[in-house]
C-alpha atoms as a PDB file:
ATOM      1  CA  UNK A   1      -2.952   8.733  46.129  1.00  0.00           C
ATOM      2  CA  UNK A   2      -6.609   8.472  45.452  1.00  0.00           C
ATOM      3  CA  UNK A   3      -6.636  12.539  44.090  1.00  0.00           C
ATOM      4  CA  UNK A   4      -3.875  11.403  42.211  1.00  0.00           C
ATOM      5  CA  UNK A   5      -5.640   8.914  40.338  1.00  0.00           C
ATOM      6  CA  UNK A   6      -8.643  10.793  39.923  1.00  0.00           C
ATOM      7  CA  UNK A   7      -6.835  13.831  38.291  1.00  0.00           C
ATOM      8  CA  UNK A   8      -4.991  11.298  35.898  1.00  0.00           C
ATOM      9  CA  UNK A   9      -8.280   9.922  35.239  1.00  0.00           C
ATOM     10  CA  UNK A  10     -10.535  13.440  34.722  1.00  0.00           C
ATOM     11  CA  UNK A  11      -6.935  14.148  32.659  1.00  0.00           C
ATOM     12  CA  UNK A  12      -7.442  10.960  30.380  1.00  0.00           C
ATOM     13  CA  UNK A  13     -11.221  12.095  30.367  1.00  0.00           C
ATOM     14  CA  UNK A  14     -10.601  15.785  28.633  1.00  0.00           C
ATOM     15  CA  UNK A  15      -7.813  14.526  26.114  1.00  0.00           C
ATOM     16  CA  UNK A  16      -9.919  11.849  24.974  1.00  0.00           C
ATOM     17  CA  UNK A  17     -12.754  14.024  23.868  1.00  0.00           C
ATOM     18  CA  UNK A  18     -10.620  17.181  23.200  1.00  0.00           C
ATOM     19  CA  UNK A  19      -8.291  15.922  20.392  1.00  0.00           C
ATOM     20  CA  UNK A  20      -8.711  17.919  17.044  1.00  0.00           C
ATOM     21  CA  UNK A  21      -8.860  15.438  13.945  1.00  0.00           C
ATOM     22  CA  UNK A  22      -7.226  16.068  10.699  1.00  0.00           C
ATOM     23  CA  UNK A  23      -8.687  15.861   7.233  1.00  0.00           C
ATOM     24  CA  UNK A  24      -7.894  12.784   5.622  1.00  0.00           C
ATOM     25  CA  UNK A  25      -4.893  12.519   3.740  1.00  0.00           C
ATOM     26  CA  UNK A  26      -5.345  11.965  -0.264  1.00  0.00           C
ATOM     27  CA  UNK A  27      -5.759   8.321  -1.086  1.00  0.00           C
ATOM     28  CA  UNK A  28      -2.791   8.455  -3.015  1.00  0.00           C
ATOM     29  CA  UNK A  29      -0.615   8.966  -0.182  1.00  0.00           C
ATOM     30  CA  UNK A  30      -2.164   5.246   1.353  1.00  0.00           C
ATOM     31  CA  UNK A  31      -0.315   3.067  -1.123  1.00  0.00           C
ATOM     32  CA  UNK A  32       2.100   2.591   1.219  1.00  0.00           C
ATOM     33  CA  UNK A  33       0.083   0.373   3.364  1.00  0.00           C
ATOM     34  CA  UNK A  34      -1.581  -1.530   0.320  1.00  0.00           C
ATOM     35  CA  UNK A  35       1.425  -1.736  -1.617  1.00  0.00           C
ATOM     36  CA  UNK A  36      -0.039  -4.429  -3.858  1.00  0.00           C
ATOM     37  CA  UNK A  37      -3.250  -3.060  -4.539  1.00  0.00           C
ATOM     38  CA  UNK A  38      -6.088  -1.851  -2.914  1.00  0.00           C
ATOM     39  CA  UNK A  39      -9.080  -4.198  -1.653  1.00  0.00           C
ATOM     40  CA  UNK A  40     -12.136  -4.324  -4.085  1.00  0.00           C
ATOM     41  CA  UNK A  41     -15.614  -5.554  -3.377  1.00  0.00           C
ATOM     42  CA  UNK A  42     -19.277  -5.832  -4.089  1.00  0.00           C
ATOM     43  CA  UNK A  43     -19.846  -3.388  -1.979  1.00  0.00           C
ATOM     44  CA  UNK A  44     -19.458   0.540  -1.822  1.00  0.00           C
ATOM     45  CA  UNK A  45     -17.399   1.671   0.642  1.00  0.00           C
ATOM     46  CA  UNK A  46     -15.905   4.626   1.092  1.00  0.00           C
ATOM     47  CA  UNK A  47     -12.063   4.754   1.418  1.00  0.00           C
ATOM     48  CA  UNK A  48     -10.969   6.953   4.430  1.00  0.00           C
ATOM     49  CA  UNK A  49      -6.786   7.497   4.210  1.00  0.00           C
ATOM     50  CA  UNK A  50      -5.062   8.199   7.506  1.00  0.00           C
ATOM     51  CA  UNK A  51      -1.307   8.537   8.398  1.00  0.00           C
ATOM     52  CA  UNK A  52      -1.122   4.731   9.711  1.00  0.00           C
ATOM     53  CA  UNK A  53      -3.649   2.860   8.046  1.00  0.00           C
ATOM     54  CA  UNK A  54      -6.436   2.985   5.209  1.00  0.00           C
ATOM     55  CA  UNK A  55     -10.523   1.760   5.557  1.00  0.00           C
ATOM     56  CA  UNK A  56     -13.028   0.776   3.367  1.00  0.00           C
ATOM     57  CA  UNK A  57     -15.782   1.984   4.975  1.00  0.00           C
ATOM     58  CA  UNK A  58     -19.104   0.754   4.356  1.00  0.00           C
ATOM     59  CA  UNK A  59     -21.605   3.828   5.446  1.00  0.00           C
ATOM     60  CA  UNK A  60     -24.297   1.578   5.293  1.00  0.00           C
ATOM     61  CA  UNK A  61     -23.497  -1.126   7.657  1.00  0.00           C
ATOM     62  CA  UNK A  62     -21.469   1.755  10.054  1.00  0.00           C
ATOM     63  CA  UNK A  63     -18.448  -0.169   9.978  1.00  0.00           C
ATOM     64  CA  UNK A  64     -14.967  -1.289   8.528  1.00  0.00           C
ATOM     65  CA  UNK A  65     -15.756  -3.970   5.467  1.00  0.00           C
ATOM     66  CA  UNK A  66     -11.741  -3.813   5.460  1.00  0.00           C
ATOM     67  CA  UNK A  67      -8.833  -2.263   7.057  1.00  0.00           C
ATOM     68  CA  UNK A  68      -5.285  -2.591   5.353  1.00  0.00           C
ATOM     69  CA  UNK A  69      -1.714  -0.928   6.894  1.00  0.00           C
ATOM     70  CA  UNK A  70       1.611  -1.730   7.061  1.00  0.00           C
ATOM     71  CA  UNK A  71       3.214  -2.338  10.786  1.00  0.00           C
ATOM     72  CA  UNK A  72       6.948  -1.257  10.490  1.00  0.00           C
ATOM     73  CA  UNK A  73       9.482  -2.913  13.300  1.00  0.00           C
ATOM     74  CA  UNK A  74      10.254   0.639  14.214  1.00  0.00           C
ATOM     75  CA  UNK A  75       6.814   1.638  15.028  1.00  0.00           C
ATOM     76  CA  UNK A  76       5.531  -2.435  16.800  1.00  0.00           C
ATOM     77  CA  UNK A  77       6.934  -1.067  19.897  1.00  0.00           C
ATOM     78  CA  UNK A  78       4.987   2.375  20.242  1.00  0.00           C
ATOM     79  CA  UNK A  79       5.245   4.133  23.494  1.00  0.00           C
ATOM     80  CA  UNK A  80       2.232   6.054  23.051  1.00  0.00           C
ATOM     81  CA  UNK A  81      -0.275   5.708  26.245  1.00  0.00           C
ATOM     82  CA  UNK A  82      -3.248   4.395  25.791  1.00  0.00           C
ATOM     83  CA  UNK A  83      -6.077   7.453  25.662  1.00  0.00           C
ATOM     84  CA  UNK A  84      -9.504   5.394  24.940  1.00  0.00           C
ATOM     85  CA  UNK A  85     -10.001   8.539  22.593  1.00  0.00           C
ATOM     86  CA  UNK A  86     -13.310   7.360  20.930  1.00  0.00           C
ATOM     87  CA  UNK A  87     -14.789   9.304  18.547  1.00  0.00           C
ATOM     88  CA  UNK A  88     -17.011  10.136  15.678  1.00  0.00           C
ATOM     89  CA  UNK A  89     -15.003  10.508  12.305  1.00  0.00           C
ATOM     90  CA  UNK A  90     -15.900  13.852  10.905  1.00  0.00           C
ATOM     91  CA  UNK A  91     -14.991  13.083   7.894  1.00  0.00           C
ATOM     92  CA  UNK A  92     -18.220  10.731   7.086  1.00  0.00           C
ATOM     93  CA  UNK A  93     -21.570  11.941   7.508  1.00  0.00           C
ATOM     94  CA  UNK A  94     -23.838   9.765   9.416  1.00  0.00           C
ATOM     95  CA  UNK A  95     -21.546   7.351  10.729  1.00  0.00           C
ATOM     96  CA  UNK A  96     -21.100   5.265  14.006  1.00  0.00           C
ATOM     97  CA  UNK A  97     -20.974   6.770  17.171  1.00  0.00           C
ATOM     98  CA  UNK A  98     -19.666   5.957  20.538  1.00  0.00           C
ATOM     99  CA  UNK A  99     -22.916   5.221  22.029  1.00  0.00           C
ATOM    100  CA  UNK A 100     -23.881   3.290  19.296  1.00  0.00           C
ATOM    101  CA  UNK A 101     -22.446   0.788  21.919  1.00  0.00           C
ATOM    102  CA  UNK A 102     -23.902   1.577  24.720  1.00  0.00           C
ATOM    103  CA  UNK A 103     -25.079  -1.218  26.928  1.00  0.00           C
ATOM    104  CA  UNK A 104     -24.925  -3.305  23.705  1.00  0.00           C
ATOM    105  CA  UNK A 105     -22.773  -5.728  25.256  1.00  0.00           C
ATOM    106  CA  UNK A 106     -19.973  -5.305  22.776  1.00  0.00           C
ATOM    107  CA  UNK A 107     -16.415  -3.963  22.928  1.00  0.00           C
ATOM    108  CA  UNK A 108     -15.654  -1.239  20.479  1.00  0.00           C
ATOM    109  CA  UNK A 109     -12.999  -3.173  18.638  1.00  0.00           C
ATOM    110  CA  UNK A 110     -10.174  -2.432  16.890  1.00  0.00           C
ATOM    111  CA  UNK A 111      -9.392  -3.353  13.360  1.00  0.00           C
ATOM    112  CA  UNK A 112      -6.199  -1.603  13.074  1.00  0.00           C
ATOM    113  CA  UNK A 113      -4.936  -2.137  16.627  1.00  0.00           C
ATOM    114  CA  UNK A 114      -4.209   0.729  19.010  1.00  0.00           C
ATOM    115  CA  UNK A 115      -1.009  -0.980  19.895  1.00  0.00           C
ATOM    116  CA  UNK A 116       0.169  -0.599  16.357  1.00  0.00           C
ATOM    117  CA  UNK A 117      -0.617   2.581  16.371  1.00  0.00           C
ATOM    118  CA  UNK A 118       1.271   4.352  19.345  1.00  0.00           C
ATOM    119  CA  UNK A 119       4.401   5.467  17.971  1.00  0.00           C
ATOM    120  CA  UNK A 120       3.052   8.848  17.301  1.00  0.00           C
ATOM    121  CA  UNK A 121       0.472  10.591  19.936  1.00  0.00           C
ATOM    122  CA  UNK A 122      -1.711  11.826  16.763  1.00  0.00           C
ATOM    123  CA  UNK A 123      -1.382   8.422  15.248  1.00  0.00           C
ATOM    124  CA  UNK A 124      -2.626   6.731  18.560  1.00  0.00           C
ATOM    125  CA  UNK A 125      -5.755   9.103  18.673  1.00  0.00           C
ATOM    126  CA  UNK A 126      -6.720   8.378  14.765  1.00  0.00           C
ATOM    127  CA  UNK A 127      -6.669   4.421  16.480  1.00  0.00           C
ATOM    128  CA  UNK A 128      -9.811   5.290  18.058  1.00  0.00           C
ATOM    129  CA  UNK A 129     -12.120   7.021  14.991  1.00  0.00           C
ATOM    130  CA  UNK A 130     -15.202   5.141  15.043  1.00  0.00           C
ATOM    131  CA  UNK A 131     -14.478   4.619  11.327  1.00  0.00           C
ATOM    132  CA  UNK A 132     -11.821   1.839  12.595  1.00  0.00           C
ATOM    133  CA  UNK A 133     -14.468  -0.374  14.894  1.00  0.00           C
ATOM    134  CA  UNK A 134     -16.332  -2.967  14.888  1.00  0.00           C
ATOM    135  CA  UNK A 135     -18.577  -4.286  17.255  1.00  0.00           C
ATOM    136  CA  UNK A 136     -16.955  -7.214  19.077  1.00  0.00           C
ATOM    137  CA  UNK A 137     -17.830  -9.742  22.150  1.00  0.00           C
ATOM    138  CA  UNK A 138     -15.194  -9.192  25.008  1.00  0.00           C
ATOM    139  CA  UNK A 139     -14.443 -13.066  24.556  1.00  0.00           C
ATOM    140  CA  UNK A 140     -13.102 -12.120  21.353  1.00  0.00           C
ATOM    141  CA  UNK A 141     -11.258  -8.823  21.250  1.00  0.00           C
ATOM    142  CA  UNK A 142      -9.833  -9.276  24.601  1.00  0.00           C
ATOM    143  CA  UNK A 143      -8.898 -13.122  23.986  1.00  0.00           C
ATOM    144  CA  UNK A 144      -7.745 -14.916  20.995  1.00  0.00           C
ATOM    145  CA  UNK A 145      -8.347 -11.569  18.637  1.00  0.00           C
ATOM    146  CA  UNK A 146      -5.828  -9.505  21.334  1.00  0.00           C
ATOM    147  CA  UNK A 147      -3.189 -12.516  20.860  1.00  0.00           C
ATOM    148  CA  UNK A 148      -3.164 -12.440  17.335  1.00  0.00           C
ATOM    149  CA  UNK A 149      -2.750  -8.792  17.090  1.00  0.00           C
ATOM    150  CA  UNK A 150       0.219  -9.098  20.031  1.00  0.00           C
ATOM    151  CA  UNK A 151       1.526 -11.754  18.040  1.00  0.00           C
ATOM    152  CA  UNK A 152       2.194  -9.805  14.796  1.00  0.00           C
ATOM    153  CA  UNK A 153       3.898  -7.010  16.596  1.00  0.00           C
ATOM    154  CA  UNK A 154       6.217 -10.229  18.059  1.00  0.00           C
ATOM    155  CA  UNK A 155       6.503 -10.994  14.224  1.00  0.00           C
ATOM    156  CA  UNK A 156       7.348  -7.698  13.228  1.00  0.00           C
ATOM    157  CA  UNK A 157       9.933  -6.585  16.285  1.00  0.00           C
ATOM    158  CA  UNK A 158      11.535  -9.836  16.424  1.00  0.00           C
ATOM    159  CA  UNK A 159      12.192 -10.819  12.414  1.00  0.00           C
ATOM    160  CA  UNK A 160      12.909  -7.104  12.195  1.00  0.00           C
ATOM    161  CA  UNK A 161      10.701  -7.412   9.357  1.00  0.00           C
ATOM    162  CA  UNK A 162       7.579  -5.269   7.941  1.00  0.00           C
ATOM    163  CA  UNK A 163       4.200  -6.661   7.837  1.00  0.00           C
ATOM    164  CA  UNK A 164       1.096  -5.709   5.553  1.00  0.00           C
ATOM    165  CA  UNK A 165      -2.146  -6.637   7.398  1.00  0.00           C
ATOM    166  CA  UNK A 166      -5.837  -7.273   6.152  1.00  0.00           C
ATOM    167  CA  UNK A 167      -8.688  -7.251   8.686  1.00  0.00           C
ATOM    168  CA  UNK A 168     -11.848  -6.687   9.006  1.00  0.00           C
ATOM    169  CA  UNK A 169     -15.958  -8.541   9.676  1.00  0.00           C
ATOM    170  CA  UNK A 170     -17.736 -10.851   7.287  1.00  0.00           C
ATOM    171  CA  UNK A 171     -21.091  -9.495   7.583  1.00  0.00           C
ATOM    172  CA  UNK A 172     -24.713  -9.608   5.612  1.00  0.00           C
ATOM    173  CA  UNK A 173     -27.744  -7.876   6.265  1.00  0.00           C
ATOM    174  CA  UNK A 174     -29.349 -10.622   8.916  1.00  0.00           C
ATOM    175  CA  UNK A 175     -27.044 -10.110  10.830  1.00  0.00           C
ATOM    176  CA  UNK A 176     -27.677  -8.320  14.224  1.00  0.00           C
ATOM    177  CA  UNK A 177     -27.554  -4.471  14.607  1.00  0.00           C
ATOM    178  CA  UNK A 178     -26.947  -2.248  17.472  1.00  0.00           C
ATOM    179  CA  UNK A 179     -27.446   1.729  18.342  1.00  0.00           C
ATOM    180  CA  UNK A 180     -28.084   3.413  15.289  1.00  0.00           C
ATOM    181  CA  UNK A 181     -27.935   0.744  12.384  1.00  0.00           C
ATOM    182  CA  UNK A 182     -24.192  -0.889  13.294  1.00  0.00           C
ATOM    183  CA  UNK A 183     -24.199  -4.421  12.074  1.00  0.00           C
ATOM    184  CA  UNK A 184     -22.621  -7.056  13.846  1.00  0.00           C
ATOM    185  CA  UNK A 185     -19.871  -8.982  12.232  1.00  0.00           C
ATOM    186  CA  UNK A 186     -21.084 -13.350  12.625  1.00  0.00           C
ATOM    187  CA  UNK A 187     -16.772 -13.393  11.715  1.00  0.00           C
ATOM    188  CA  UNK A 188     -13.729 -11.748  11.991  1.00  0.00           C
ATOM    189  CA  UNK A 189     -10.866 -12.339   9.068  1.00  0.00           C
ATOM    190  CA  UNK A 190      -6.831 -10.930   9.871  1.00  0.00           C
ATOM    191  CA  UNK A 191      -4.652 -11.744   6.762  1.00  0.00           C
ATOM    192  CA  UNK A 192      -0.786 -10.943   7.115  1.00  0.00           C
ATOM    193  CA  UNK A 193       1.722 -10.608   4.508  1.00  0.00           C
ATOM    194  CA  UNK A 194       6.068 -10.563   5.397  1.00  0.00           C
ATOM    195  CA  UNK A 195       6.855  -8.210   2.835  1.00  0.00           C
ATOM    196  CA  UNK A 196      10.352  -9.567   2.447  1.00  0.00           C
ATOM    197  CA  UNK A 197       9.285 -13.226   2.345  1.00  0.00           C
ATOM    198  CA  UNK A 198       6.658 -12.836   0.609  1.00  0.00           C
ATOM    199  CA  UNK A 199       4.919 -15.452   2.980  1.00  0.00           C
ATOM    200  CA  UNK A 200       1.470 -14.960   3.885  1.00  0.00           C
ATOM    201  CA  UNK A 201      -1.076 -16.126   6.632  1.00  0.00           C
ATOM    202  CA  UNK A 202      -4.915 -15.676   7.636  1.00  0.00           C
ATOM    203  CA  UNK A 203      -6.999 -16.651   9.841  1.00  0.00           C
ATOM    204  CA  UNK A 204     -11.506 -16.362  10.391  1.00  0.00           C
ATOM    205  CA  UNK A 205     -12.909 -15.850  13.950  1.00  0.00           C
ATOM    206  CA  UNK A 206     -16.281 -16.728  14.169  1.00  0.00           C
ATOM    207  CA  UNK A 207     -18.324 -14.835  15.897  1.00  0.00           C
ATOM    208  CA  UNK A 208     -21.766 -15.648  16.804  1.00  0.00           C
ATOM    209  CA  UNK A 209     -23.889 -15.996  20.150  1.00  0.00           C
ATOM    210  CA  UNK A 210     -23.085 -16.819  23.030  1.00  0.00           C
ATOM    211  CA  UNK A 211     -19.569 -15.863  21.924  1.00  0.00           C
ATOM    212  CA  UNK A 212     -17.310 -18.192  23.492  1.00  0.00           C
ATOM    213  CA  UNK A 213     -14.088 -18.319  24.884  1.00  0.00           C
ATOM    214  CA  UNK A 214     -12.156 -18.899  21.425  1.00  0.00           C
ATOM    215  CA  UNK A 215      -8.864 -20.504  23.588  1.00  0.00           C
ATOM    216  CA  UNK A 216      -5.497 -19.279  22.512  1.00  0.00           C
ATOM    217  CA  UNK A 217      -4.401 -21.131  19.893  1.00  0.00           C
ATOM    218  CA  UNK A 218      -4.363 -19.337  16.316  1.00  0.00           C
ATOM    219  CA  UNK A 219      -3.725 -22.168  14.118  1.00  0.00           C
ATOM    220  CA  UNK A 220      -7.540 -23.588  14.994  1.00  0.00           C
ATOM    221  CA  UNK A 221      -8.476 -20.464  13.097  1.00  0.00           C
ATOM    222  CA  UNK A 222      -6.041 -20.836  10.116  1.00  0.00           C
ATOM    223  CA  UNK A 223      -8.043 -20.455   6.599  1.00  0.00           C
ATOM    224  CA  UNK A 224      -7.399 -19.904   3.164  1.00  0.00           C
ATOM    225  CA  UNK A 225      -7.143 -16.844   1.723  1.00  0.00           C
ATOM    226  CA  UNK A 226      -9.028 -17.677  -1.380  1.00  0.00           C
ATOM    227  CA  UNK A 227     -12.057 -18.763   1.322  1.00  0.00           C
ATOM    228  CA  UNK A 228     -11.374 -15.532   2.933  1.00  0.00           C
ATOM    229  CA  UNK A 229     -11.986 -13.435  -0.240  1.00  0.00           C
ATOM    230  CA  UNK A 230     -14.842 -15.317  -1.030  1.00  0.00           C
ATOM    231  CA  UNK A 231     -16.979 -14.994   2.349  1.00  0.00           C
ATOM    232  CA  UNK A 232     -15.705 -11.813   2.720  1.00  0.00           C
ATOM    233  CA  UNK A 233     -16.616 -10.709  -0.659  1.00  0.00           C
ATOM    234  CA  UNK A 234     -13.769  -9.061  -1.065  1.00  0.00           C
ATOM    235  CA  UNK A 235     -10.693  -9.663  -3.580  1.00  0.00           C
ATOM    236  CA  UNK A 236      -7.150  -8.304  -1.752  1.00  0.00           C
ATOM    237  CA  UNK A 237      -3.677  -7.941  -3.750  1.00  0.00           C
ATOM    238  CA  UNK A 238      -0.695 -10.204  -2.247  1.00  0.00           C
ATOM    239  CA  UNK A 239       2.603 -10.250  -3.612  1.00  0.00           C
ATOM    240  CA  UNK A 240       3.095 -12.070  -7.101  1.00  0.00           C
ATOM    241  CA  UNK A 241       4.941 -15.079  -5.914  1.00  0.00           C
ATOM    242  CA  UNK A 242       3.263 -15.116  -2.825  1.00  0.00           C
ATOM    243  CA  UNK A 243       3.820 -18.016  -0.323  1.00  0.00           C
ATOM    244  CA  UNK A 244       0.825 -19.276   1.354  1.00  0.00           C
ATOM    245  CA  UNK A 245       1.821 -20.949   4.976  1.00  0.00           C
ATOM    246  CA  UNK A 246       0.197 -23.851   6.213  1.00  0.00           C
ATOM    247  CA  UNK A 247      -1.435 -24.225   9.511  1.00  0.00           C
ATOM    248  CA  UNK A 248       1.231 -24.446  12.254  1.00  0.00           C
ATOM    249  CA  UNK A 249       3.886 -23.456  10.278  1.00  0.00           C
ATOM    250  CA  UNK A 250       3.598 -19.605  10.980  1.00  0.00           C
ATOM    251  CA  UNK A 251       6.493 -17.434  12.195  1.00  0.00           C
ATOM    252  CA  UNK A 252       7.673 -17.928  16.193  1.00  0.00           C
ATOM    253  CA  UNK A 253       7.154 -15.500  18.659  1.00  0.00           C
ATOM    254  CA  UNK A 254       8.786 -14.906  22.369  1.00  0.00           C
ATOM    255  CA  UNK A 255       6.122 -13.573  23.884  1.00  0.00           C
ATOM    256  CA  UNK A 256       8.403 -13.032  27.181  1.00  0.00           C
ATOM    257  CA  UNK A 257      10.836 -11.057  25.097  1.00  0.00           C
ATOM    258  CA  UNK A 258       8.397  -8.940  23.385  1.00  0.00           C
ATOM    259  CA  UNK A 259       6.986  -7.802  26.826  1.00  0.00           C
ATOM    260  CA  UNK A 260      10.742  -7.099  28.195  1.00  0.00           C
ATOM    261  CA  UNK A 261      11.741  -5.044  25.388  1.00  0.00           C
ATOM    262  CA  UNK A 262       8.650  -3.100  25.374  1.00  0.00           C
ATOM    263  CA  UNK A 263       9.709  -2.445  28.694  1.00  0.00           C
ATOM    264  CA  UNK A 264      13.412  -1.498  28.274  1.00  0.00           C
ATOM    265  CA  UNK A 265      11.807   1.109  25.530  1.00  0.00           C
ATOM    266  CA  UNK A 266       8.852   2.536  27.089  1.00  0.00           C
ATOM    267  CA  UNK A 267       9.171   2.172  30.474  1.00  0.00           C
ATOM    268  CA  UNK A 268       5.850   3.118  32.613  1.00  0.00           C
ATOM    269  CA  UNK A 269       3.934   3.080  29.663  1.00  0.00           C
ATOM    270  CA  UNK A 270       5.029  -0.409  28.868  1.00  0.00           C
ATOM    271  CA  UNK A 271       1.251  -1.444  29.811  1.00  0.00           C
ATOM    272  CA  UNK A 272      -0.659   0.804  28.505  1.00  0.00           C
END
């Protein structure tokens, strides 16, 4: 059992650093997942379009200053393993690396989430360009920040509706920096839009030392979007006669029925 593991593991090890990127697709062909515009800010950023999502990458704080893509119910429940492929995006010159985070204390995290991402195998490995992380405390991305993102999937599968998502760090330049120049978000922002209701929802994490234990319950976080846009000096498109929810009032989710039906789909790789 124990070579068994091993070779899975040395097996994990290759693929994750042997996967061959692809050039990014024309920007054009991203207006599917920011069908109502695309983000503009005060700052540059460079705008990076990949098969499931679309960044605004800022080169000169190494990270996301936005992430927008849409989550289809079809794709929520990806069966994709897990690969923990992290890697340098070749398509930017000087950009984050892996060991940027190094001993930093800090989760690579995901702004579009790897579990959005694993319908297709290429898709899933494009989850882990370095383009698509931000530093984040394990509190966070492996607490309230993992429910949130489980909880739109939940949306997604169990409305059988499509989602367009917003995310990404409110930063500034005191904030702290790690490895090579990465800044450190002080706040996370999600925004989430039904595309058939028109409703939308967002929500600000903060996050600043000693990073706590944020609990598990979203509507704490719940703030406008026009607050959103202005600390994260950013302006994002919604739907004309969009429908702003109000704290508590967001769609349901069965958590316990999510987690069986990923099972029924994907079996083994229902915990990946």
């Amino acid at each position: 059992m124990k070579k068994i593991i091993v070779s899975l593991l040395l097996l994990i090890s290759i693929t994750a650093s042997a996967w061959t990127q692809r050039v990014p697709n024309q920007l054009a062909q991203c207006h599917v997942h920011s069908p109502y515009g695309f983000p503009q800010g005060a700052r540059a950023v460079t705008p990076i379009c990949r098969q499931a999502y679309l960044v605004g990458y800022d080169s000169a704080a190494k990270l996301p200053q936005w992430v927008t893509y849409e989550l289809l119910p079809g794709n929520a429940l990806g069966c994709v393993a897990r690969t923990n492929a992290f890697a340098v995006d070749q398509s930017i010159v000087g950009g984050a690396r892996p060991d940027d985070y190094a001993a930093a204390g800090y989760d690579k995290g995901h702004m579009s989430p790897a579990g959005d991402l694993s319908w297709n195998t290429q898709v899933e490995f494009e989850s882990f360009l370095m383009t698509n992380m931000s530093p984040q405390a394990p509190s966070l991305n492996r607490g309230i920040w993992k429910l949130l993102e489980t909880s739109v999937r939940g949306w997604a599968v169990q409305r059988n509706q499509s989602y367009t998502v917003y995310v990404g760090g409110m930063y500034n330049a005191q904030d702290k920096k790690i490895g090579t120049g990465v800044i450190v978000p002080h706040a996370f922002y999600k925004m989430v839009i039904n595309n058939q209701t028109n409703e939308v929802a967002g929500w600000v994490f903060p996050h600043v030392a000693p990073y706590p234990n944020l609990g598990n319950d979203l509507t704490k976080f719940r703030v406008s979007i026009s607050q959103i846009e202005r600390v994260a000096e950013v302006n994002f498109s919604f739907p004309k006669n969009a429908k702003e929810l109000h704290p508590g009032k967001e769609w349901p989710v069965d958590f316990g029925a999510l987690t069986q039906a990923k099972r029924n789909k994907c079996g083994a790789a229902a915990n990946d």
